[in-house]
N, C-alpha and C. Protein backbone atom coordinates (compact mmCIF):
# COMPACT_ATOMS: atom_id res chain seq x y z
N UNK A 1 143.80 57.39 170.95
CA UNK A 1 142.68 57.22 170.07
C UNK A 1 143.18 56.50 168.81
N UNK A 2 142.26 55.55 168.19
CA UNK A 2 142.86 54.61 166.98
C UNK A 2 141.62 55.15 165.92
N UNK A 3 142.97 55.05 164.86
CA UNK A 3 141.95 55.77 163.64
C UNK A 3 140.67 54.20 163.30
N UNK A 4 140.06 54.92 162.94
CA UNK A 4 139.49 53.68 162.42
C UNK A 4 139.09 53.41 160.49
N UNK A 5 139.09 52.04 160.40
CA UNK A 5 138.43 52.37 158.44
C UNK A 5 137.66 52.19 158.02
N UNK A 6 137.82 53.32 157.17
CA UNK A 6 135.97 53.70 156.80
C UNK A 6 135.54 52.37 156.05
N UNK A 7 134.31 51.53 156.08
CA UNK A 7 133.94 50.54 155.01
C UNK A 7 133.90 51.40 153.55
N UNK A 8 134.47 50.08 152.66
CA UNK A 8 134.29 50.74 151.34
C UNK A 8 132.88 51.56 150.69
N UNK A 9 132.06 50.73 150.66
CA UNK A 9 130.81 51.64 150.35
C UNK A 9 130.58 52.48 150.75
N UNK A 10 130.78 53.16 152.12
CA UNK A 10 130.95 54.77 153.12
C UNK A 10 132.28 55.40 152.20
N UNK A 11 133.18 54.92 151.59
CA UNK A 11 134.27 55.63 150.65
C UNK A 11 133.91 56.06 149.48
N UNK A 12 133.21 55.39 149.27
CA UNK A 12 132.27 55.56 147.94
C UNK A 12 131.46 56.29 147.81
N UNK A 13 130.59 56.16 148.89
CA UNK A 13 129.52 57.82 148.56
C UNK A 13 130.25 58.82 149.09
N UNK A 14 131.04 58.99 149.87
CA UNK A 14 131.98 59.84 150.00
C UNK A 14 132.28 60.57 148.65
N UNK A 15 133.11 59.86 148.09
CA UNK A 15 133.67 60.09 146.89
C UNK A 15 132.36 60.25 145.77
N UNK A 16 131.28 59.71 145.83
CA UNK A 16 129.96 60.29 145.28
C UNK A 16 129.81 61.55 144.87
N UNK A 17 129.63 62.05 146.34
CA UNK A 17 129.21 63.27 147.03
C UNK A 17 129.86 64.23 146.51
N UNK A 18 131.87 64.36 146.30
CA UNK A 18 132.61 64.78 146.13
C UNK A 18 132.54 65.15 144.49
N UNK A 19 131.93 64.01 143.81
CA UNK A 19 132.19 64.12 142.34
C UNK A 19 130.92 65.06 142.19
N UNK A 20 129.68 64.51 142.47
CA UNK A 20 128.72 65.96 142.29
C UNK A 20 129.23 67.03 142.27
N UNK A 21 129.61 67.49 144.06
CA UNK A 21 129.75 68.95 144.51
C UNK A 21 130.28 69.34 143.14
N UNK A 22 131.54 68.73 142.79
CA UNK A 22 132.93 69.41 141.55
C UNK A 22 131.91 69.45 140.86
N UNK A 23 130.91 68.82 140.43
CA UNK A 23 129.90 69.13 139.09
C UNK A 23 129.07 70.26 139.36
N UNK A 24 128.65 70.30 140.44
CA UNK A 24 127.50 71.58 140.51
C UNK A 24 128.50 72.75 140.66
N UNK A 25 129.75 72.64 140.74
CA UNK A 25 130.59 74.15 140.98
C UNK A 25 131.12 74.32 139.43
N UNK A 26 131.26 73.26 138.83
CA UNK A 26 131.43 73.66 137.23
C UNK A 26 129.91 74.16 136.37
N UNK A 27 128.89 73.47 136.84
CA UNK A 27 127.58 74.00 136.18
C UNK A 27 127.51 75.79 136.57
N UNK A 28 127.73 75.75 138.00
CA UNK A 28 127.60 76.99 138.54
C UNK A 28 128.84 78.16 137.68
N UNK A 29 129.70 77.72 137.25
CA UNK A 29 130.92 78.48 136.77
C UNK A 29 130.41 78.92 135.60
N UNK A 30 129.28 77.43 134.70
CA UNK A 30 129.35 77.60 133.49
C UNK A 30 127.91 78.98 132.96
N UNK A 31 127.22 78.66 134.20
CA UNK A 31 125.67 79.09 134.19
C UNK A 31 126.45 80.58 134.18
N UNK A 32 126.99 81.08 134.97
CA UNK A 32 127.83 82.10 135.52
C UNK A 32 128.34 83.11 134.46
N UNK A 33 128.95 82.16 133.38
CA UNK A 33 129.59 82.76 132.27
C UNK A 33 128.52 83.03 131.14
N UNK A 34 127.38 82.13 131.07
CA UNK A 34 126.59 82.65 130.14
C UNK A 34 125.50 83.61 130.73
N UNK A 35 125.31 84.02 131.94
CA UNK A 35 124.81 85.37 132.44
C UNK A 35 125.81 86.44 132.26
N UNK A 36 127.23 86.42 131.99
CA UNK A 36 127.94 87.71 131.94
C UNK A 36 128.00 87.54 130.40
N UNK A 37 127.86 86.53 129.10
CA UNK A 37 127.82 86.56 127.83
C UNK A 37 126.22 87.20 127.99
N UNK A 38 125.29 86.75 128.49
CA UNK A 38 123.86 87.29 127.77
C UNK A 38 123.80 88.68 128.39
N UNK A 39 124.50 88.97 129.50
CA UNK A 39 124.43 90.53 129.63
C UNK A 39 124.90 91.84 128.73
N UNK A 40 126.15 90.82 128.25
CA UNK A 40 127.33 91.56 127.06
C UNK A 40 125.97 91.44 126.06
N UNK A 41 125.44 90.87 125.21
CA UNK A 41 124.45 90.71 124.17
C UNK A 41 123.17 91.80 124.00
N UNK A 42 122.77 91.73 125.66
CA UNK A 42 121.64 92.63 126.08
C UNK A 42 121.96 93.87 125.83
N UNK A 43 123.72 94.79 125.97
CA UNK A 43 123.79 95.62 126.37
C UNK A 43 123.80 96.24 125.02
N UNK A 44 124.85 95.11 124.08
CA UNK A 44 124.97 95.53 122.67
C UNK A 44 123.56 95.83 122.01
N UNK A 45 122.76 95.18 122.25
CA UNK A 45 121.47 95.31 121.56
C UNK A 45 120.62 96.35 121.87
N UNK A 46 121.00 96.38 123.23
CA UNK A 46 119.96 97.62 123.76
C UNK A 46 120.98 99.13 123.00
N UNK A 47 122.36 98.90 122.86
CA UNK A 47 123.03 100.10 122.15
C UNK A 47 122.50 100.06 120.41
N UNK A 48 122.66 99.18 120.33
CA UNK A 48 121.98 98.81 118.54
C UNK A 48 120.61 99.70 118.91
N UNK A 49 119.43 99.56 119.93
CA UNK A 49 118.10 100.06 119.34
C UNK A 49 118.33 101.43 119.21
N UNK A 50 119.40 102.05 120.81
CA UNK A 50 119.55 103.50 120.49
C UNK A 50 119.80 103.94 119.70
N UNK A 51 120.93 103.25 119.01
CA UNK A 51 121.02 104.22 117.89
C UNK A 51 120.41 103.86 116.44
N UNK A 52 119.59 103.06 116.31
CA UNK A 52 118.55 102.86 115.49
C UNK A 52 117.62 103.96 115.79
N UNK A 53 116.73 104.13 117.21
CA UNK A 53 115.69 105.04 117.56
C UNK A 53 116.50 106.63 117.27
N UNK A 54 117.69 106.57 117.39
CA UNK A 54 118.32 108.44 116.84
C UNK A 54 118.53 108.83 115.56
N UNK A 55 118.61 107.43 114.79
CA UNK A 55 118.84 107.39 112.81
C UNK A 55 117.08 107.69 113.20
N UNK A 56 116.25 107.11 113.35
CA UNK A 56 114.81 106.95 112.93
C UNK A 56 114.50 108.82 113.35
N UNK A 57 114.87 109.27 114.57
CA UNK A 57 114.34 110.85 115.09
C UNK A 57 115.31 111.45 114.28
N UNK A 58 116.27 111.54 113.37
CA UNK A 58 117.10 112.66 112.54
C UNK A 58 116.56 112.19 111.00
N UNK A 59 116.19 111.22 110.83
CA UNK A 59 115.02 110.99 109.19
C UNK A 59 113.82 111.95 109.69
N UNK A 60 112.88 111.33 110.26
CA UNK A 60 111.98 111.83 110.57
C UNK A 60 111.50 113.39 110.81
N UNK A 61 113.26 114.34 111.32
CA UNK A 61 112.96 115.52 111.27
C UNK A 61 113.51 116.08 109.79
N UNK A 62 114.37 115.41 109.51
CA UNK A 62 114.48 115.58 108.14
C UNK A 62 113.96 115.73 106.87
N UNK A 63 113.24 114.96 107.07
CA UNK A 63 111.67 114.57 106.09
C UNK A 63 110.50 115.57 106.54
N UNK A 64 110.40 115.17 107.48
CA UNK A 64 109.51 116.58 107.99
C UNK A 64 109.39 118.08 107.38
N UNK A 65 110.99 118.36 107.41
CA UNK A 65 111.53 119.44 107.03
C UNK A 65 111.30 119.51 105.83
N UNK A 66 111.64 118.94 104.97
CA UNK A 66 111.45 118.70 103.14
C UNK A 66 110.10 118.80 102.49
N UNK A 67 109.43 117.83 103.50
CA UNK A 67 108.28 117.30 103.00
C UNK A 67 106.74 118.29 104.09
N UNK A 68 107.19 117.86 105.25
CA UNK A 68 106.19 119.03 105.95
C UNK A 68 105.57 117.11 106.38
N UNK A 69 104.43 117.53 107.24
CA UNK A 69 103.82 116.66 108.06
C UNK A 69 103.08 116.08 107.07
N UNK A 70 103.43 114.22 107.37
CA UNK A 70 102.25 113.05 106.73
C UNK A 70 103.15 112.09 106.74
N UNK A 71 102.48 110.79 105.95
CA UNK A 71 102.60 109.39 106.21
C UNK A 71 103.92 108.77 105.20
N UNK A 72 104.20 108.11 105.29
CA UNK A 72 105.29 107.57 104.11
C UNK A 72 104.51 106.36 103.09
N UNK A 73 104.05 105.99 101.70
CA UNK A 73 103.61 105.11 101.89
C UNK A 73 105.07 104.06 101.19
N UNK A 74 105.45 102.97 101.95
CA UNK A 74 106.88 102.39 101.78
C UNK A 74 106.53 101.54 100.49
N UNK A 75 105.37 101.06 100.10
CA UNK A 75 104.92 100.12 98.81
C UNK A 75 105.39 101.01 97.55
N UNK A 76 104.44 101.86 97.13
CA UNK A 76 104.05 103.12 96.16
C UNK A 76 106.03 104.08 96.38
N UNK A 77 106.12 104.39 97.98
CA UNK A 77 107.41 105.21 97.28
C UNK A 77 106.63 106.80 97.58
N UNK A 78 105.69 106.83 98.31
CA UNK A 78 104.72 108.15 98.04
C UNK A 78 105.12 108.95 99.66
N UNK A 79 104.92 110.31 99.46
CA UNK A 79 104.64 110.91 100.81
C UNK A 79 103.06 111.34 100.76
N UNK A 80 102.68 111.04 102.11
CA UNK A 80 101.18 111.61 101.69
C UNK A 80 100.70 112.66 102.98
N UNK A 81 100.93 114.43 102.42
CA UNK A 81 100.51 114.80 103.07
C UNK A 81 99.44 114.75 104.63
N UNK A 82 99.68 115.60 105.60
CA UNK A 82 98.65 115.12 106.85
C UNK A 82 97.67 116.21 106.75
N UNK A 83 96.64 115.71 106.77
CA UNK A 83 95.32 116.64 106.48
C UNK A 83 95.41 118.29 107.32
N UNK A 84 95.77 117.68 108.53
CA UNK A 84 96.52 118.81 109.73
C UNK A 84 97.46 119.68 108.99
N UNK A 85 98.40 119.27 108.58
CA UNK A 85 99.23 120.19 107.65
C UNK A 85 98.82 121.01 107.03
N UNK A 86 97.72 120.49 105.72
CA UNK A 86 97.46 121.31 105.02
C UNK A 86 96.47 122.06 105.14
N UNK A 87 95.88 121.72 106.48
CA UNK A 87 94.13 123.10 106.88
C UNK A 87 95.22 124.60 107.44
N UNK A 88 96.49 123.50 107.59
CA UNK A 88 97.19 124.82 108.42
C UNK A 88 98.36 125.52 107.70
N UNK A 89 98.46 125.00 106.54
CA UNK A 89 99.60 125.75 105.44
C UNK A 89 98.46 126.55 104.95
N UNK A 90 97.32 125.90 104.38
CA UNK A 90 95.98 126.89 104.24
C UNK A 90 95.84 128.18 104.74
N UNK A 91 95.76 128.22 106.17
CA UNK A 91 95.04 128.97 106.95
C UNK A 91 96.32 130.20 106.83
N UNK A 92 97.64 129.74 106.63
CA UNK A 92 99.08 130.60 106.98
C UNK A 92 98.79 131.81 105.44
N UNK A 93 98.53 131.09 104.45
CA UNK A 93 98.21 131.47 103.42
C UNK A 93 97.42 132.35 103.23
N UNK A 94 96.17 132.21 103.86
CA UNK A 94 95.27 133.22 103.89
C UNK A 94 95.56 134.34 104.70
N UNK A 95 96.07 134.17 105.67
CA UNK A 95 96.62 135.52 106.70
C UNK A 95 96.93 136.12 106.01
């Protein structure tokens, strides 16, 4: 059997073909790395809300505690009793 040679232009898309593939396996490498960076980001952030949402539930019982049930107003600086609260600090009172 005799080798035979390839025409140049059949070498060429050859070598085409070849230069893509290497490109779509570097896109693929690169796509790759910024799904394991945006996962690292997601995870940090989703740890940032927790422990934002556990500072927010240890104020909240805190204040509670001090202050008893109602609203904060954040402008003014005010706590403003909850109407609920006070029919029922009322009612404790009268017993």
């Amino acid at each position: 059997m005799v080798n035979k040679k390839l025409k140049q232009n059949e070498l060429e898309q050859i070598q085409e073909i070849q230069a893509r593939m290497t490109t779509v396996e570097q896109q693929l490498g690169q796509v790759a790395l910024v799904k394991i960076n945006l996962q690292k980001r997601t995870d940090n952030i989703t740890n940032y809300l927790e422990e934002t949402q556990e500072m927010e539930r240890n104020l909240a019982v805190e204040l509670e505690e001090k202050y008893g049930r109602g609203s904060i107003d954040l402008q003014n600086g005010e706590f403003i009793p909850s109407q609920v609260n006070n029919t029922q600090e009322v009612a404790r009172t009268v017993k």
